[in-house]
N, C-alpha and C. Protein backbone atom coordinates (compact mmCIF):
# COMPACT_ATOMS: atom_id res chain seq x y z
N UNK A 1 37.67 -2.46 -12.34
CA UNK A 1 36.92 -2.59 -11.11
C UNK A 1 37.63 -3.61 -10.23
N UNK A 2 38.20 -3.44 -8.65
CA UNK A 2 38.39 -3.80 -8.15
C UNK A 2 37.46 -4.58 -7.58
N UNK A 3 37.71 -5.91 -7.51
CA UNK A 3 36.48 -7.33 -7.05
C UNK A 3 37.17 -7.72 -5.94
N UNK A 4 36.42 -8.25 -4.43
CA UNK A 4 36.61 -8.73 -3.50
C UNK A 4 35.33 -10.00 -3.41
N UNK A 5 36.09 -11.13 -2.93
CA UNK A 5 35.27 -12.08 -3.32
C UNK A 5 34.97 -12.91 -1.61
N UNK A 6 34.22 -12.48 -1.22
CA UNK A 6 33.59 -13.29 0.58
C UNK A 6 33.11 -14.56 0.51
N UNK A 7 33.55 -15.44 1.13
CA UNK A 7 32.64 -16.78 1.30
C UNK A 7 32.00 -16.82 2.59
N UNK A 8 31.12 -17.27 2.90
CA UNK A 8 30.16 -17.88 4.25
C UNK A 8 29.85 -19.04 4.02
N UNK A 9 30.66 -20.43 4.19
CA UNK A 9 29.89 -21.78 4.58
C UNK A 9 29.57 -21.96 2.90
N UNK A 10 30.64 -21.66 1.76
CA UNK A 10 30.69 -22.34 0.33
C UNK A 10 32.41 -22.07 0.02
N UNK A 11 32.08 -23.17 -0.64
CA UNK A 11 33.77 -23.21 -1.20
C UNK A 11 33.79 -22.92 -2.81
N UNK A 12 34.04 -21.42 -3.18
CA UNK A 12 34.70 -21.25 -5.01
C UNK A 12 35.56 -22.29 -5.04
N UNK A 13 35.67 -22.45 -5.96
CA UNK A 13 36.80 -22.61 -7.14
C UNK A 13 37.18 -22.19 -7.92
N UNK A 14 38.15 -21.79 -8.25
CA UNK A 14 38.91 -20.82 -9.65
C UNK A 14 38.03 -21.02 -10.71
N UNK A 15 37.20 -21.64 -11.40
CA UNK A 15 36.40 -21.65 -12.50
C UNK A 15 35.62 -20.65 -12.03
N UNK A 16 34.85 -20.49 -10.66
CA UNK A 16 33.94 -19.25 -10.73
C UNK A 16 34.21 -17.97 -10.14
N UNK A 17 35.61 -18.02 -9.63
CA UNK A 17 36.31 -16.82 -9.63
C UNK A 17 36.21 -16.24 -11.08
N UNK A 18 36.68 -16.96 -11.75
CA UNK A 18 36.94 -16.29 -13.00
C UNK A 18 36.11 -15.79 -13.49
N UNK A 19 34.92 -16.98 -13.54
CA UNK A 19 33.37 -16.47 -14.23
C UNK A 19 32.85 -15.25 -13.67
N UNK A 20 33.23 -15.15 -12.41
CA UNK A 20 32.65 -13.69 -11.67
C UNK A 20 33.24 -12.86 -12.38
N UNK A 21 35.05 -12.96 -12.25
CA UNK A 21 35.27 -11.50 -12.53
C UNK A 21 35.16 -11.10 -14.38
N UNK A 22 34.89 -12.11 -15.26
CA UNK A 22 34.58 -12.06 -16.29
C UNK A 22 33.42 -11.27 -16.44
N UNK A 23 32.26 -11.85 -15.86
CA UNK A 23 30.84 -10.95 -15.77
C UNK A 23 31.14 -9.78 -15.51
N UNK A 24 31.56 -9.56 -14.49
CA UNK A 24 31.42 -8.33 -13.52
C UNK A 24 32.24 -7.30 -14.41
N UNK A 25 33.72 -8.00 -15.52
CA UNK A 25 34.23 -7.21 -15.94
C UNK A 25 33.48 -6.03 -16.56
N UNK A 26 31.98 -6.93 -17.34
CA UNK A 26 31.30 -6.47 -18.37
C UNK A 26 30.86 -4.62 -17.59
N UNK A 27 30.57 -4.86 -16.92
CA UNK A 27 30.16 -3.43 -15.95
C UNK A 27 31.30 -2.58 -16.11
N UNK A 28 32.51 -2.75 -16.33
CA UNK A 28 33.21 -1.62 -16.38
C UNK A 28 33.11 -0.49 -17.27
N UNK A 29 32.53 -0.70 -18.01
CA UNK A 29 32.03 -0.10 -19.37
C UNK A 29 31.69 1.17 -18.50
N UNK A 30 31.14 1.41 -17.39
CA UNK A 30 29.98 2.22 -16.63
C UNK A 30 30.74 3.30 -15.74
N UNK A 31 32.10 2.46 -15.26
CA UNK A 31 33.33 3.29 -14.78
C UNK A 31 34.50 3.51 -15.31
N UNK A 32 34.61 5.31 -14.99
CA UNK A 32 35.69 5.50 -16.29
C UNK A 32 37.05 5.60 -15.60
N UNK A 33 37.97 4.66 -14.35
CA UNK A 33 38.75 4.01 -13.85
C UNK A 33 38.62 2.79 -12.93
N UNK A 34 39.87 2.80 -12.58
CA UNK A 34 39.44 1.74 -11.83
C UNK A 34 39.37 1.78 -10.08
N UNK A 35 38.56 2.99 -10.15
CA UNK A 35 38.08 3.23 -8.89
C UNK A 35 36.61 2.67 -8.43
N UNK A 36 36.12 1.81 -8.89
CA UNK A 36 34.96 1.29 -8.48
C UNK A 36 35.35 0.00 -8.02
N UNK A 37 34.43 -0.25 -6.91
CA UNK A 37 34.84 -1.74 -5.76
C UNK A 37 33.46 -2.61 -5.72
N UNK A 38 33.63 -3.81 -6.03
CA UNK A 38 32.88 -4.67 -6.18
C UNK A 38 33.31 -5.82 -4.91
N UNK A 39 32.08 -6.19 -4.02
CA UNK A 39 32.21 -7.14 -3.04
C UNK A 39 31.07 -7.64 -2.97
N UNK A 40 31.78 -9.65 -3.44
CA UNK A 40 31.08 -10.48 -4.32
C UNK A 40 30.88 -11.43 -2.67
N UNK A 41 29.30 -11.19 -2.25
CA UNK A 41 29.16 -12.54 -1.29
C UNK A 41 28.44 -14.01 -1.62
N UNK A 42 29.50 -14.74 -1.30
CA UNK A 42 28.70 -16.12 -1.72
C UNK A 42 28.63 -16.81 -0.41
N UNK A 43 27.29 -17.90 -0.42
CA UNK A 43 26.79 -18.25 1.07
C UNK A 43 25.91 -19.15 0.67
N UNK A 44 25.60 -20.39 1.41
CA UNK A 44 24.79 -21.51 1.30
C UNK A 44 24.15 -21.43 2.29
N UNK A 45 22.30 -21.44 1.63
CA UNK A 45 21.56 -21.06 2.43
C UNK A 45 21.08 -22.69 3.33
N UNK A 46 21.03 -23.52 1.91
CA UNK A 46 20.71 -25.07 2.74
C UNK A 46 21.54 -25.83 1.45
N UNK A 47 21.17 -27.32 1.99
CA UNK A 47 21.90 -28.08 0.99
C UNK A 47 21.83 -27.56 -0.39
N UNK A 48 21.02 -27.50 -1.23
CA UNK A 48 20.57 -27.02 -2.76
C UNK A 48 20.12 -25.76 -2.84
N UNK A 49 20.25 -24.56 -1.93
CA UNK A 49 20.32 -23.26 -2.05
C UNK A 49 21.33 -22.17 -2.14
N UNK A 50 22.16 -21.74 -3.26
CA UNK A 50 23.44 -20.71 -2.92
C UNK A 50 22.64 -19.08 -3.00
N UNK A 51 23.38 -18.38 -2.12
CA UNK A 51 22.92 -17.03 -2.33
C UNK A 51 24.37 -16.05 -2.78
N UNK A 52 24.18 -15.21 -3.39
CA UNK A 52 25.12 -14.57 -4.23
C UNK A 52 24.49 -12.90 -4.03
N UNK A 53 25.35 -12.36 -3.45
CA UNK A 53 25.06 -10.57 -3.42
C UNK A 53 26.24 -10.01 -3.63
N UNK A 54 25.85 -9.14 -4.41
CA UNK A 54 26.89 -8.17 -5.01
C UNK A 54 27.05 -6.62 -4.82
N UNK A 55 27.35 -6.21 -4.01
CA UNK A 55 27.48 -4.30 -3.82
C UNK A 55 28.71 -3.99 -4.55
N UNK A 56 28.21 -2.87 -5.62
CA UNK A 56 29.50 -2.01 -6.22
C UNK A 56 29.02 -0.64 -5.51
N UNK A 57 30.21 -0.18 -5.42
CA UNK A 57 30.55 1.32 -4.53
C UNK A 57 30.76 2.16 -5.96
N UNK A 58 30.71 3.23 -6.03
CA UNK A 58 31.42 3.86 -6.71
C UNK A 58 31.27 5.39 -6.64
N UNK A 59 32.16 5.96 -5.97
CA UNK A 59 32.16 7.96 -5.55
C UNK A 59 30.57 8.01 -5.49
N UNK A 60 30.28 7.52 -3.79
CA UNK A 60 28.95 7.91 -3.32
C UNK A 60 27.97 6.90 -3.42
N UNK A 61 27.82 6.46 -4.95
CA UNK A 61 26.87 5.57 -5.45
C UNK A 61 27.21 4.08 -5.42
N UNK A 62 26.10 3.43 -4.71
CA UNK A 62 26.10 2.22 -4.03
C UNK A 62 24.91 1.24 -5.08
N UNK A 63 25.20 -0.04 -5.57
CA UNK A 63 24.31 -0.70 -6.35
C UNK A 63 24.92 -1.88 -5.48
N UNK A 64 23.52 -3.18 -5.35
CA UNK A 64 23.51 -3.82 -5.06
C UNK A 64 21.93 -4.64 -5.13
N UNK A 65 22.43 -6.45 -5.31
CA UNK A 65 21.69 -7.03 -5.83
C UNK A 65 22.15 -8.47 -5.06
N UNK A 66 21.36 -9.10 -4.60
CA UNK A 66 21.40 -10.52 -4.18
C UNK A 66 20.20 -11.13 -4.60
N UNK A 67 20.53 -12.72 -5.32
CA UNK A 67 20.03 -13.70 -5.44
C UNK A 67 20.42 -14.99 -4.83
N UNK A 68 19.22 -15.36 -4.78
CA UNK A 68 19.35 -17.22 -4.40
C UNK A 68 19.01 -18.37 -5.40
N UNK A 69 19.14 -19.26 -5.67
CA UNK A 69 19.43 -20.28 -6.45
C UNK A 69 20.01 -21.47 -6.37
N UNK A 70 19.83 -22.72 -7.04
CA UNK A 70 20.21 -23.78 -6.73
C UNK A 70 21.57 -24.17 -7.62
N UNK A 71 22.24 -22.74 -7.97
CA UNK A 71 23.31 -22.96 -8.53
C UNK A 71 24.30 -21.70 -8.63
N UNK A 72 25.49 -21.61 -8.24
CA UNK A 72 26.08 -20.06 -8.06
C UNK A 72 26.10 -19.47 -9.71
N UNK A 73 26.42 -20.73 -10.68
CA UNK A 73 26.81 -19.95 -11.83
C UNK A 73 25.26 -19.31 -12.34
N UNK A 74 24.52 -19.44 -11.93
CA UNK A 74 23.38 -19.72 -12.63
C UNK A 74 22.93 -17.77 -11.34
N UNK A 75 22.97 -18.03 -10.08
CA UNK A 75 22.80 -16.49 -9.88
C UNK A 75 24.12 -15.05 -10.09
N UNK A 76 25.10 -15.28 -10.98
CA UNK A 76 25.92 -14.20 -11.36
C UNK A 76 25.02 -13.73 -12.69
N UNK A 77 24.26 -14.86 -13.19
CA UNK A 77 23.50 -14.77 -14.42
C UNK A 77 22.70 -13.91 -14.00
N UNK A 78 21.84 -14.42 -12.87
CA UNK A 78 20.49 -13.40 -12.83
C UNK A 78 20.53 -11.99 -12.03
N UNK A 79 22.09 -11.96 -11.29
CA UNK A 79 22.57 -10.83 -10.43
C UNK A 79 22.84 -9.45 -11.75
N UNK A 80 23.95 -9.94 -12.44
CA UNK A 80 23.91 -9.03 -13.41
C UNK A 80 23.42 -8.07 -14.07
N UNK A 81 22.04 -8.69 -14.39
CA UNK A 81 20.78 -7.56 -14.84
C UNK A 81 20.18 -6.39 -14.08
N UNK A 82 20.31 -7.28 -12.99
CA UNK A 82 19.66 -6.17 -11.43
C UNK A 82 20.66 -5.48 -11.71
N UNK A 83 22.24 -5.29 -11.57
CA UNK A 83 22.87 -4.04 -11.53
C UNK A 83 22.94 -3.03 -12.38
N UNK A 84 22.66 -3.76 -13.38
CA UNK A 84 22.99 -3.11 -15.03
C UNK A 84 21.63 -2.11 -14.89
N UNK A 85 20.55 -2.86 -14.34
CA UNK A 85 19.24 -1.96 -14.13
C UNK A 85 19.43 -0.51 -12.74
N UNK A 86 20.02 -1.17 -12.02
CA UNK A 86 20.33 0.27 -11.09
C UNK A 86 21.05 1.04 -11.54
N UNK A 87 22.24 0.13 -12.08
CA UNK A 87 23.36 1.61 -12.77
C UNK A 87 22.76 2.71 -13.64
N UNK A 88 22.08 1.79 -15.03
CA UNK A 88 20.86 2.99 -15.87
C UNK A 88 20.21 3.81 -15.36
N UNK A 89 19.55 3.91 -14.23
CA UNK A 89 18.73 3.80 -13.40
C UNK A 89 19.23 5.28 -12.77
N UNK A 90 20.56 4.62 -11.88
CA UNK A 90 21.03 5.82 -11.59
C UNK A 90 21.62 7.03 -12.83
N UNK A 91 22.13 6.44 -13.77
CA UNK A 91 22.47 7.04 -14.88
C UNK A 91 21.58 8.85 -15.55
N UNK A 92 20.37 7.94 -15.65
CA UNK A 92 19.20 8.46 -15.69
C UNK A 92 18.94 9.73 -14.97
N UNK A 93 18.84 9.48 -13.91
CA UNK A 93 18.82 10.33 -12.74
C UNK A 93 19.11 11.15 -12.85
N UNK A 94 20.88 11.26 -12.59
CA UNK A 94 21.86 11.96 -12.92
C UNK A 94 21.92 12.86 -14.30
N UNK A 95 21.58 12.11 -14.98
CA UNK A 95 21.10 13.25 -16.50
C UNK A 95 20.25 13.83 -16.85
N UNK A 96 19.31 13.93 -15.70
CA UNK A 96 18.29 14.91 -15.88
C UNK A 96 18.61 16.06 -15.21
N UNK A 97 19.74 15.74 -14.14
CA UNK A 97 20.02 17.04 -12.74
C UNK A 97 21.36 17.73 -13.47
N UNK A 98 22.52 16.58 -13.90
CA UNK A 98 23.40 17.49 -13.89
C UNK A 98 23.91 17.71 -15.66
N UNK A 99 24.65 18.30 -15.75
CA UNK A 99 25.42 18.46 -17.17
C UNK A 99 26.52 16.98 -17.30
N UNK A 100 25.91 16.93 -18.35
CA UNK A 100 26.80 15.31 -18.92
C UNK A 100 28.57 15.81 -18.79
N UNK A 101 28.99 16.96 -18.26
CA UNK A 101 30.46 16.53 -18.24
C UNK A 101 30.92 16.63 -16.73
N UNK A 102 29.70 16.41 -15.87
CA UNK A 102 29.86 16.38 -14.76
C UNK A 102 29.31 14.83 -14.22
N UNK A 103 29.14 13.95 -15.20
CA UNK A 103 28.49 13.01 -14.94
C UNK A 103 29.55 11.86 -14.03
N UNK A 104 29.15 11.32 -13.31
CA UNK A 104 30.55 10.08 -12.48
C UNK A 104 30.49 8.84 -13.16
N UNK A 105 29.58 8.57 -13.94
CA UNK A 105 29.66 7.51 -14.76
C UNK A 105 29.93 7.25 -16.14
N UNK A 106 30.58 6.72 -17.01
CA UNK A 106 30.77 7.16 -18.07
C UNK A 106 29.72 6.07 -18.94
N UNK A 107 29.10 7.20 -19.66
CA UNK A 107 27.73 6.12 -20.13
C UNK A 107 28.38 5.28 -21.80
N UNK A 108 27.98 4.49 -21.94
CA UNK A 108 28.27 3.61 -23.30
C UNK A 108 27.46 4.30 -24.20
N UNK A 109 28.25 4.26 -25.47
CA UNK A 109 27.69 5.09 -26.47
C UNK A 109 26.05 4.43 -26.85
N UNK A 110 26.51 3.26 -26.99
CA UNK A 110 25.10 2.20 -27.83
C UNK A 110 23.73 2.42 -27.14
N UNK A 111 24.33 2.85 -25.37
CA UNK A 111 22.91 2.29 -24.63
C UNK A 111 22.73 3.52 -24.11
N UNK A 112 23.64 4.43 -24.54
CA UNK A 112 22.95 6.04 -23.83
C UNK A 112 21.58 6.34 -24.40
N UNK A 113 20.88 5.88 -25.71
CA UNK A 113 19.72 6.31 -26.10
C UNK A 113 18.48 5.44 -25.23
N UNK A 114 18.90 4.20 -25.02
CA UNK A 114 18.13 3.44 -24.08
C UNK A 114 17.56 4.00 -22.68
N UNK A 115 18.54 4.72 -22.36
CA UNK A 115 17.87 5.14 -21.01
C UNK A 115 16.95 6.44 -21.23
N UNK A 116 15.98 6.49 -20.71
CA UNK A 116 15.00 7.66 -20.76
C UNK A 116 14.61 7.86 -19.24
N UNK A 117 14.18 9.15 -19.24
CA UNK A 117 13.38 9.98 -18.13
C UNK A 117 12.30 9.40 -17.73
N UNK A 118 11.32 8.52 -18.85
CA UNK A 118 9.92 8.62 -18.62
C UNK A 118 9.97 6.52 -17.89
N UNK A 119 10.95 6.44 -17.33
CA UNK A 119 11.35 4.85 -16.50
C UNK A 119 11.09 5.74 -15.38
N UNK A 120 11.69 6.79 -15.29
CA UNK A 120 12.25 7.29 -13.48
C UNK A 120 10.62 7.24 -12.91
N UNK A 121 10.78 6.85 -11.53
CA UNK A 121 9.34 7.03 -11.30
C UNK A 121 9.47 8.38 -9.70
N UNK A 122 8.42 9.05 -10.01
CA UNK A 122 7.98 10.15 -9.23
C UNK A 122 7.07 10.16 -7.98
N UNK A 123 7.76 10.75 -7.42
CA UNK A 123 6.54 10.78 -5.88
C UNK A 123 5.14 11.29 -5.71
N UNK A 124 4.58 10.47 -5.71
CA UNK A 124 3.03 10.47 -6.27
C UNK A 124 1.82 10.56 -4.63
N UNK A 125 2.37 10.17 -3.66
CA UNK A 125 1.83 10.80 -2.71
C UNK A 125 2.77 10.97 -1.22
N UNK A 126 2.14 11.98 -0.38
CA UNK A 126 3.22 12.20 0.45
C UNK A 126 2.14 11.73 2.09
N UNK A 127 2.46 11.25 3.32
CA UNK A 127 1.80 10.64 3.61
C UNK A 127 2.60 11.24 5.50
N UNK A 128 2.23 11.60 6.05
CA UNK A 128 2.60 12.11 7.61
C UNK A 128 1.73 11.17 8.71
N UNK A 129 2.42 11.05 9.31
CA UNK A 129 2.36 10.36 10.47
C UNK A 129 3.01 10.61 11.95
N UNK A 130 2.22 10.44 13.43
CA UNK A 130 3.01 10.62 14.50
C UNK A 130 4.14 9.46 14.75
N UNK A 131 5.41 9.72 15.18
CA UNK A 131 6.15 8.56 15.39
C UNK A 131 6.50 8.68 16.94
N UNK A 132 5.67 7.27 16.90
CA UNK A 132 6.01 6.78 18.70
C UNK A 132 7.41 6.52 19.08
N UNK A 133 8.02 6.01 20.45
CA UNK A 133 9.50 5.78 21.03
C UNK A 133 8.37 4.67 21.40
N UNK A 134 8.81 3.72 20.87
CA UNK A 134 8.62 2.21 21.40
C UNK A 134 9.86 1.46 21.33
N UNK A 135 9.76 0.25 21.65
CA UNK A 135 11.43 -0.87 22.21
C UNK A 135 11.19 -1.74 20.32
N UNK A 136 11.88 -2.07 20.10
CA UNK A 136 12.01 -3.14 18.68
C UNK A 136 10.54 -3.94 18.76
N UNK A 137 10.91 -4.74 19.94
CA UNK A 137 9.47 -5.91 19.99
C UNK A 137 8.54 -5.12 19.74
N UNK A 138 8.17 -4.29 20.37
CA UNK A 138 6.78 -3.41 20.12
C UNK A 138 6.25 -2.40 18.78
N UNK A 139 7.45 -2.61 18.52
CA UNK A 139 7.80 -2.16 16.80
C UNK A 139 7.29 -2.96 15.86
N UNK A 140 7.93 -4.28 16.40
CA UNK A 140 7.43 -5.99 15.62
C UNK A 140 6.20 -6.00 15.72
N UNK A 141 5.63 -5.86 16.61
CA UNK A 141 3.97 -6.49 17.18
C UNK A 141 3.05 -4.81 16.40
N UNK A 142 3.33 -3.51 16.50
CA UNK A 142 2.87 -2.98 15.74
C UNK A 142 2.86 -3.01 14.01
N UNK A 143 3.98 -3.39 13.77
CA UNK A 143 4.47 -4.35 12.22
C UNK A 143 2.96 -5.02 11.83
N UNK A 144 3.21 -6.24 12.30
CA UNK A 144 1.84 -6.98 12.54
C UNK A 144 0.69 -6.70 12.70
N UNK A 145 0.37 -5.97 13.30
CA UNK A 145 -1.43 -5.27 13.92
C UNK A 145 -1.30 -4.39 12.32
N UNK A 146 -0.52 -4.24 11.91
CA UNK A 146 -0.92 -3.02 10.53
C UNK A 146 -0.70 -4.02 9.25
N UNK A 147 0.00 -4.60 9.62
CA UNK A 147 -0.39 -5.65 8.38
C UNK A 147 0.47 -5.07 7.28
N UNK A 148 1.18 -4.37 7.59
CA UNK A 148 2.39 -3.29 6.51
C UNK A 148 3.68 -4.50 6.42
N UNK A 149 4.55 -3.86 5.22
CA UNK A 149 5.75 -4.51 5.49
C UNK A 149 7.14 -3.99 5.95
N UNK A 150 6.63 -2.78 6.55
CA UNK A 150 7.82 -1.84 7.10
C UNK A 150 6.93 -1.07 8.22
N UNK A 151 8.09 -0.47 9.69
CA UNK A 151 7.27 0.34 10.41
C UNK A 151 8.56 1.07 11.24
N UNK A 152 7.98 2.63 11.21
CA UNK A 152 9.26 3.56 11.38
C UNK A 152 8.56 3.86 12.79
N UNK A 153 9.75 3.87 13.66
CA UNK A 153 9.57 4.18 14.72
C UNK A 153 10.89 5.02 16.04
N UNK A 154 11.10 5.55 16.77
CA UNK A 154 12.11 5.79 17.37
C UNK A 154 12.22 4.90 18.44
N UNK A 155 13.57 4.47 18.00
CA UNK A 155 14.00 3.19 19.23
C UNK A 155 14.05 3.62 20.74
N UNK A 156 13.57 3.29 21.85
CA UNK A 156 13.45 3.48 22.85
C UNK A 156 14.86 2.93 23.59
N UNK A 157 15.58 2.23 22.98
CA UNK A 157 16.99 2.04 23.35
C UNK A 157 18.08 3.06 23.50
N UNK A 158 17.69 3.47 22.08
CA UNK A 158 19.16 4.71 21.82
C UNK A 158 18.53 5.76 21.25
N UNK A 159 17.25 6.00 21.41
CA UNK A 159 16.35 7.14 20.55
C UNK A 159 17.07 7.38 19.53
N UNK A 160 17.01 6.92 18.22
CA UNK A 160 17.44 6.98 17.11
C UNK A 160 16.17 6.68 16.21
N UNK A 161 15.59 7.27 15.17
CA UNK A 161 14.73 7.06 14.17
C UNK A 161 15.23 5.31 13.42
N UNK A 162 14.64 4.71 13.47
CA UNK A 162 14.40 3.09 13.20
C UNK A 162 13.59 2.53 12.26
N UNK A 163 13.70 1.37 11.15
CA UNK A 163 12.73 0.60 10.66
C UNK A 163 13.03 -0.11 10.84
N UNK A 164 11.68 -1.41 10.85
CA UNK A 164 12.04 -2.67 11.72
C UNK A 164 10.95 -3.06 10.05
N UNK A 165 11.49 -4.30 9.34
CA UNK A 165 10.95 -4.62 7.62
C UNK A 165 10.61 -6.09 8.00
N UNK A 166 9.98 -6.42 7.08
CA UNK A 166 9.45 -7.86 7.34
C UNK A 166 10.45 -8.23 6.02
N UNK A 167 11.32 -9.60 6.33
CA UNK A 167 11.84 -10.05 5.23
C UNK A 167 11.26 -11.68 4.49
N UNK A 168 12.07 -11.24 3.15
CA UNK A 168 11.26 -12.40 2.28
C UNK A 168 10.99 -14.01 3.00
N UNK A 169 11.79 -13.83 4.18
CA UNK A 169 11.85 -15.49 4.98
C UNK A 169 11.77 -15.23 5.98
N UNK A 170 10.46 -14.16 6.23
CA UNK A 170 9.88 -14.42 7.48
C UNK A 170 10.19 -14.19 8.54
N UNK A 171 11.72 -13.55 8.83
CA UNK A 171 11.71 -13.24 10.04
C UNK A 171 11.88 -11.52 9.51
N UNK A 172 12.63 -10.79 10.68
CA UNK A 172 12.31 -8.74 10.82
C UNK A 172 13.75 -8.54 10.50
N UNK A 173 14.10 -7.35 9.16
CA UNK A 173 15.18 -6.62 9.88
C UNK A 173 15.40 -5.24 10.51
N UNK A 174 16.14 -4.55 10.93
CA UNK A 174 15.92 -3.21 11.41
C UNK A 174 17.08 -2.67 10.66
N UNK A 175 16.60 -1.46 10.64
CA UNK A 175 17.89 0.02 10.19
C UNK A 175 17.56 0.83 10.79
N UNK A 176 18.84 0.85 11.61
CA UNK A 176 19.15 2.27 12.35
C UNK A 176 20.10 2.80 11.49
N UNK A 177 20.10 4.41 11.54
CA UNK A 177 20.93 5.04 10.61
C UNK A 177 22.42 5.60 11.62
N UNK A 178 23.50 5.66 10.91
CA UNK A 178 24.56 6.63 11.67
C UNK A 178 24.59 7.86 11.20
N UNK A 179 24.37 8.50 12.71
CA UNK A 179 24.81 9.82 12.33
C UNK A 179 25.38 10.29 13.09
């Protein structure tokens, strides 16, 4: 697995270069070359806060996991699991739809029995709604009046289908999609 390593406003040092790509090696198990890309962001949120996010790519399939913490070595620790849980995850998926010699991941012998069908979770209700062309702000302020933590709307900017999310610190983000 190819690792790319980003800083924002923290300085590595070769001890946790290494420690990264040591961890991260452990995931290769999951890709059967070395066509999977790993891009490792590290960033200081305040004095005693590091944040650490990790996206692996791999033919289509995208995993990704960020933590914060008052120590970097200490979130590669708790980043790890989150991926190991999407990769299964996706694993899973994939082995219920396609034939295992069409699979893009190559599963580990030990933990192929670990993953089961009855984790995947199913769409349990389906839910329609009119979608207004309102501007972002008015997106925000409907956000709010519903008391939700997401609200889909078409942007009145570039008429494009939009969510505008409430994030864990309080302020909004949006996704617009490309197409």
């Amino acid at each position: 697995m190819r690792i790319e390593l980003i800083s924002k406003g923290y300085n590595e040092g070769n001890r946790l270069v290494s420690v990264i790509e040591k961890k991260l090696g452990k995931l290769d198990k999951y890709f059967p070359d070395d066509s999977a890309e790993a891009k490792v962001k590290l960033s200081t949120v305040s004095t005693d806060k590091f944040t650490m996010e990790v996206t692996i790519r791999f033919s289509g399939f995208i995993a990704r996991a960020e933590v914060t913490s008052d120590n970097m070595y200490d979130n590669i620790d708790l980043v790890l699991p989150k991926l190991d849980k999407q990769i299964n995850k996706f694993r899973a998926r994939i082995n219920s739809k396609t034939p295992k010699s069409a699979l893009p991941l190559n599963p580990p012998a030990d933990e192929e029995a670990a993953v089961s069908k009855d984790k995947l979770g199913k769409v349990v209700k389906e839910k329609r709604f009119d979608i207004s062309i309102v501007t972002v702000e008015d997106a925000i302020a409907e956000l709010e009046l519903l008391d939700h933590d997401f609200y889909v709307f078409v942007n009145a900017e570039n008429n494009k289908v939009s969510v505008v999310y409430k994030r864990h610190d309080g302020d909004y983000g949006l996704i617009t999609p490309e197409y």
